[in-house]
C-alpha atoms as a PDB file:
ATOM      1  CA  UNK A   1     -10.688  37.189 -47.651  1.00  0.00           C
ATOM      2  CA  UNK A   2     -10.451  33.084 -47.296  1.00  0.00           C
ATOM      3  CA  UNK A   3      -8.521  31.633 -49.548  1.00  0.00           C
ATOM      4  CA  UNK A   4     -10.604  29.520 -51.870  1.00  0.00           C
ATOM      5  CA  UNK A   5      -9.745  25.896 -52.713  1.00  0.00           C
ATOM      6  CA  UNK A   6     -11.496  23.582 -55.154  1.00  0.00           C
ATOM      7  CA  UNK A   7     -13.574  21.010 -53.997  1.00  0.00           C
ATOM      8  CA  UNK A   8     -14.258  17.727 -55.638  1.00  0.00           C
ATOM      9  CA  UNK A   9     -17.209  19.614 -57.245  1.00  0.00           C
ATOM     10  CA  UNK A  10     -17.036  22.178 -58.977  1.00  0.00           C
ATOM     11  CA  UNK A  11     -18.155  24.480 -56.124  1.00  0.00           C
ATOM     12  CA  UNK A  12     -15.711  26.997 -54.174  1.00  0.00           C
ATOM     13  CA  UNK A  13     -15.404  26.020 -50.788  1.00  0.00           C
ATOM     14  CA  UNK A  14     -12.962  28.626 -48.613  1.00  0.00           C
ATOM     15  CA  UNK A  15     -10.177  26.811 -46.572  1.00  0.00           C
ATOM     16  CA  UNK A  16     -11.250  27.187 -43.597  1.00  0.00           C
ATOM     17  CA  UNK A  17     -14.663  24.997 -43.916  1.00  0.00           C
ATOM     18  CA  UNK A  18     -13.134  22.547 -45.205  1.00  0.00           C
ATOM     19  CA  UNK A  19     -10.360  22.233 -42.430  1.00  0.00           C
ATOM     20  CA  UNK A  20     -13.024  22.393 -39.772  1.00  0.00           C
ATOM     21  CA  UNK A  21     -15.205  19.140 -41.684  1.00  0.00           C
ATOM     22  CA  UNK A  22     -12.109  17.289 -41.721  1.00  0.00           C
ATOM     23  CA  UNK A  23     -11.206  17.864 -38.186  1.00  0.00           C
ATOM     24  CA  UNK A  24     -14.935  17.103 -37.087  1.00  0.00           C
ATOM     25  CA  UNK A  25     -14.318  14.185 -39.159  1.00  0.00           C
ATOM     26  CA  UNK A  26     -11.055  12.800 -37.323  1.00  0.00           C
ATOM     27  CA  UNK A  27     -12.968  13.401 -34.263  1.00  0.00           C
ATOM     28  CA  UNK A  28     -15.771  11.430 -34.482  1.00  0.00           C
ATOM     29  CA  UNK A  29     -13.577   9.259 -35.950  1.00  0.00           C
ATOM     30  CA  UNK A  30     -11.319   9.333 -32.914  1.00  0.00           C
ATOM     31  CA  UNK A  31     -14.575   9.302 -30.313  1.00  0.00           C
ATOM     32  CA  UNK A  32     -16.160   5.872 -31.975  1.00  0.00           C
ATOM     33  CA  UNK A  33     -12.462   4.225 -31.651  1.00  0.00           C
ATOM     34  CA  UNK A  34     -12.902   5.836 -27.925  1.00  0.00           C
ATOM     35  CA  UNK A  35     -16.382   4.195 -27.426  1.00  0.00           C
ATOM     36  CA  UNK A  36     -14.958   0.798 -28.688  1.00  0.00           C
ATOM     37  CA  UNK A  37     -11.896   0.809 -26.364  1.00  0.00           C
ATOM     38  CA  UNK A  38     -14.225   1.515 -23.330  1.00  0.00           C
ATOM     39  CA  UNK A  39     -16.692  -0.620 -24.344  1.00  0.00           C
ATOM     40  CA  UNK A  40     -14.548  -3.582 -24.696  1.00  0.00           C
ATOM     41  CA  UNK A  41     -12.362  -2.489 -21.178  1.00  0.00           C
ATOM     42  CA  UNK A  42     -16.007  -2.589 -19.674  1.00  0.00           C
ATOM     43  CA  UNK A  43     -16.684  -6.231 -21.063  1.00  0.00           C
ATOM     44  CA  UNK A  44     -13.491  -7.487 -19.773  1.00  0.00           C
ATOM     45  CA  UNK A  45     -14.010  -5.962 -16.035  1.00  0.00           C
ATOM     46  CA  UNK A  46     -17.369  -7.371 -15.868  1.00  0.00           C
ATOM     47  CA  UNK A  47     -15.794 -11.077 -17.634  1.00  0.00           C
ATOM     48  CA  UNK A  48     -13.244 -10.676 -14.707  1.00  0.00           C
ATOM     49  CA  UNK A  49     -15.684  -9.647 -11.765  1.00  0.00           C
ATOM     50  CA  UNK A  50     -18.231 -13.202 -13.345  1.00  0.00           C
ATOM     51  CA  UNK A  51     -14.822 -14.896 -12.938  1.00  0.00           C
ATOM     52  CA  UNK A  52     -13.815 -13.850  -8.910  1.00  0.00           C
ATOM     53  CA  UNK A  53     -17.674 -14.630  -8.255  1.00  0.00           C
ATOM     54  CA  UNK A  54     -17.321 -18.010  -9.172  1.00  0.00           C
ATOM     55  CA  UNK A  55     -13.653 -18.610  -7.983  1.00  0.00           C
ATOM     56  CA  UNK A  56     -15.338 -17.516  -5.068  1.00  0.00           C
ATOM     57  CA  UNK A  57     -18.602 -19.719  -4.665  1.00  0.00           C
ATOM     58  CA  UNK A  58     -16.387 -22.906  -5.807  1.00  0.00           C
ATOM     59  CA  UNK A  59     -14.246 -22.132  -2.906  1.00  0.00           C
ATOM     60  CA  UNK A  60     -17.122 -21.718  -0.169  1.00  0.00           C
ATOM     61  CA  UNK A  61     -18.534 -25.071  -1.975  1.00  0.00           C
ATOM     62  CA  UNK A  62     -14.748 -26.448  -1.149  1.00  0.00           C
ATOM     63  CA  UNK A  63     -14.578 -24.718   2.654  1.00  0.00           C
ATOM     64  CA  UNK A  64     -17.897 -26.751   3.470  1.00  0.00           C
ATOM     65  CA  UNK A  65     -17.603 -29.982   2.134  1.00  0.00           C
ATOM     66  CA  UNK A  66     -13.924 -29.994   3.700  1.00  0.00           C
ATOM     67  CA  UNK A  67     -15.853 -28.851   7.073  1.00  0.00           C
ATOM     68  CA  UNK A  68     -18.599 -31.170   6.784  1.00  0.00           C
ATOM     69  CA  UNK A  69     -15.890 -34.019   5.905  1.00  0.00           C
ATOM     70  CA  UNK A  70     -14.545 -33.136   9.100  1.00  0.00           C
ATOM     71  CA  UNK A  71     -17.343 -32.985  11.148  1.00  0.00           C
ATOM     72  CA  UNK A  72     -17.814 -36.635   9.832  1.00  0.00           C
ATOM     73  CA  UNK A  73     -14.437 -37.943  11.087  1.00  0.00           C
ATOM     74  CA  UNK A  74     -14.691 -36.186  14.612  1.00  0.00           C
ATOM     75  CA  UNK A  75     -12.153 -33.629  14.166  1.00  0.00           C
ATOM     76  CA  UNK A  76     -13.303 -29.665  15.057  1.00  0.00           C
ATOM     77  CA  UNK A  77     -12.603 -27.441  11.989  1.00  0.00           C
ATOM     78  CA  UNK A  78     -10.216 -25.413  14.031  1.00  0.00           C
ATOM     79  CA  UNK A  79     -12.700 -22.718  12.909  1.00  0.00           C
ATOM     80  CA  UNK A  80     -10.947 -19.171  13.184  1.00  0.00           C
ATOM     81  CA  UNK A  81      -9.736 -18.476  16.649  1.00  0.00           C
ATOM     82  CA  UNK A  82      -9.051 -14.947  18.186  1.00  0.00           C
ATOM     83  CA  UNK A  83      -5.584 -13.804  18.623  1.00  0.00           C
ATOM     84  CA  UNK A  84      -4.085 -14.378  22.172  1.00  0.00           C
ATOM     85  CA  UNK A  85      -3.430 -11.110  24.029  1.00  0.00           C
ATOM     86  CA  UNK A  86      -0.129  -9.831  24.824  1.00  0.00           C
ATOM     87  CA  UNK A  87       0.666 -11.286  28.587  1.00  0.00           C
ATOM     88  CA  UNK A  88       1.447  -8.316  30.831  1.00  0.00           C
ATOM     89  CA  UNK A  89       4.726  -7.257  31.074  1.00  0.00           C
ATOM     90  CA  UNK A  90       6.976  -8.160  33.798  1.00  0.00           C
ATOM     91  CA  UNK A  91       8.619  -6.138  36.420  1.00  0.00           C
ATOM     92  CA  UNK A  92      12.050  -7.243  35.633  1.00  0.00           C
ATOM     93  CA  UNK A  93      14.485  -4.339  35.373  1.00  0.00           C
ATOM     94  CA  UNK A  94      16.962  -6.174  33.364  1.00  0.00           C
ATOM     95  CA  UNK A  95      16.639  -7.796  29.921  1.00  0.00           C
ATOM     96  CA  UNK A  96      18.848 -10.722  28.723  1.00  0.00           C
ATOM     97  CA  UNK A  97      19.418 -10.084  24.915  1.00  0.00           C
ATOM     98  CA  UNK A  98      18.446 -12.519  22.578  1.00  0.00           C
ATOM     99  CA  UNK A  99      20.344 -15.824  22.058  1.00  0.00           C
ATOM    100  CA  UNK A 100      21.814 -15.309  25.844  1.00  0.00           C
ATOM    101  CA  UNK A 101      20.658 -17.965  28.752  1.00  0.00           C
ATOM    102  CA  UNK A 102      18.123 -16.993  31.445  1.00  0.00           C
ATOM    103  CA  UNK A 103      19.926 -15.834  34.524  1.00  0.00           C
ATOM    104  CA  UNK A 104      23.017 -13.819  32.025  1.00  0.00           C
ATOM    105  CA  UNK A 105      20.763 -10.646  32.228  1.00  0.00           C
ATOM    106  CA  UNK A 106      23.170  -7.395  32.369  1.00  0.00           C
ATOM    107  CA  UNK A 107      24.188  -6.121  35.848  1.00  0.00           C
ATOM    108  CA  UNK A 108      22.536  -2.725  35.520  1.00  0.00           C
ATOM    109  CA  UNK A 109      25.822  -0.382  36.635  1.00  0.00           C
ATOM    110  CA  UNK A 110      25.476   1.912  39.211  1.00  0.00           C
ATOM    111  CA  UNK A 111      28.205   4.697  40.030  1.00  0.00           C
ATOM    112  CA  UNK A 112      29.875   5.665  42.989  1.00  0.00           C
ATOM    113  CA  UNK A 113      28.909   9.270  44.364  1.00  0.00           C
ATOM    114  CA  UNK A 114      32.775  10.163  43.978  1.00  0.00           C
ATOM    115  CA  UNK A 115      32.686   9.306  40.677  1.00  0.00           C
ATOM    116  CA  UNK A 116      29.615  10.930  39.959  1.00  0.00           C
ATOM    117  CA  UNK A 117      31.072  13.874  41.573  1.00  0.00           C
ATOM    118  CA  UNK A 118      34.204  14.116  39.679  1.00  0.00           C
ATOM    119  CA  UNK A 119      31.945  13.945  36.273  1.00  0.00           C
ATOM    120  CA  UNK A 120      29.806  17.047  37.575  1.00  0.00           C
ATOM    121  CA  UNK A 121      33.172  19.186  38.211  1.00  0.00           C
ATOM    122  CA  UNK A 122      34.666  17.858  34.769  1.00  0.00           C
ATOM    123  CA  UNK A 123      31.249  19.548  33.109  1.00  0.00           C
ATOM    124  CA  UNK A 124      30.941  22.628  35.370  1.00  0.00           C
ATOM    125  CA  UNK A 125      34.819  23.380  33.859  1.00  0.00           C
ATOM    126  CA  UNK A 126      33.439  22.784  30.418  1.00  0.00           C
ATOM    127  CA  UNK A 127      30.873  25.229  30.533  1.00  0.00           C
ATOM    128  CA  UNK A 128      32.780  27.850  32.270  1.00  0.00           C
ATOM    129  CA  UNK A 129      35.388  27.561  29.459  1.00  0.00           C
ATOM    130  CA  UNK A 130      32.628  28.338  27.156  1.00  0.00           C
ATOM    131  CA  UNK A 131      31.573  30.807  28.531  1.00  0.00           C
ATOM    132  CA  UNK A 132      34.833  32.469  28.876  1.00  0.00           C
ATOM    133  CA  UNK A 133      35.265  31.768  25.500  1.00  0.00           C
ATOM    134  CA  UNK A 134      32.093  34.033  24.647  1.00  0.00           C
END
């Protein structure tokens, strides 16, 4: 059976029920302090959204006085402007690094077909070592 405590009358109440009203307790307790917290967070957001809205129409206010200000002295707003498109590129093989003077471009190298020869029997004995080796 439950074991019985003694309430603050003079009834018998077993453990148990009374563990479970004070945990219902704590949370209600806990969800109200909940509620609060999200109801003040909620204030704050909507404080801080009011806030950027009016940053934001005291700005546009700023943008067209400053335009129409302009418009008064002669000068175009330099309103936006699209973005220039890449010029095509140019045939030129070789590329000057940056910081070097036009006309220092690199020399592309070429080789001579002896030397490119030579190479080709210097790899064709590498692989036949390996090979051996296997």
């Amino acid at each position: 059976m439950a074991k019985k405590t003694r309430a603050r009358g003079s009834e018998d109440v077993p453990a148990g029920l009374l563990m479970a009203a004070r945990t219902e307790n704590k949370l209600e307790e806990f969800a109200d302090d909940l509620g609060k917290l999200l109801g003040q967070a909620q204030n704050k957001a909507e404080n801080w959204l009011g806030q950027r809205k009016a940053i934001a129409a005291n700005l546009i206010g700023l943008r067209d006085t400053a335009a129409r200000l302009l418009a008064q002295l002669g000068v175009s707003d330099g309103g936006p402007t699209r973005k220039q498109a890449r010029p095509p590129a140019s045939p030129a093989p070789a590329r000057r690094g940056p910081g070097r003077p036009k006309g220092t471009a690199k020399k592309k190298r070429t080789m001579s077909a002896e030397a490119r020869a030579k190479i080709a029997a210097a790899q064709r004995a590498r692989w036949a070592k390996q090979k051996a080796q296997k």
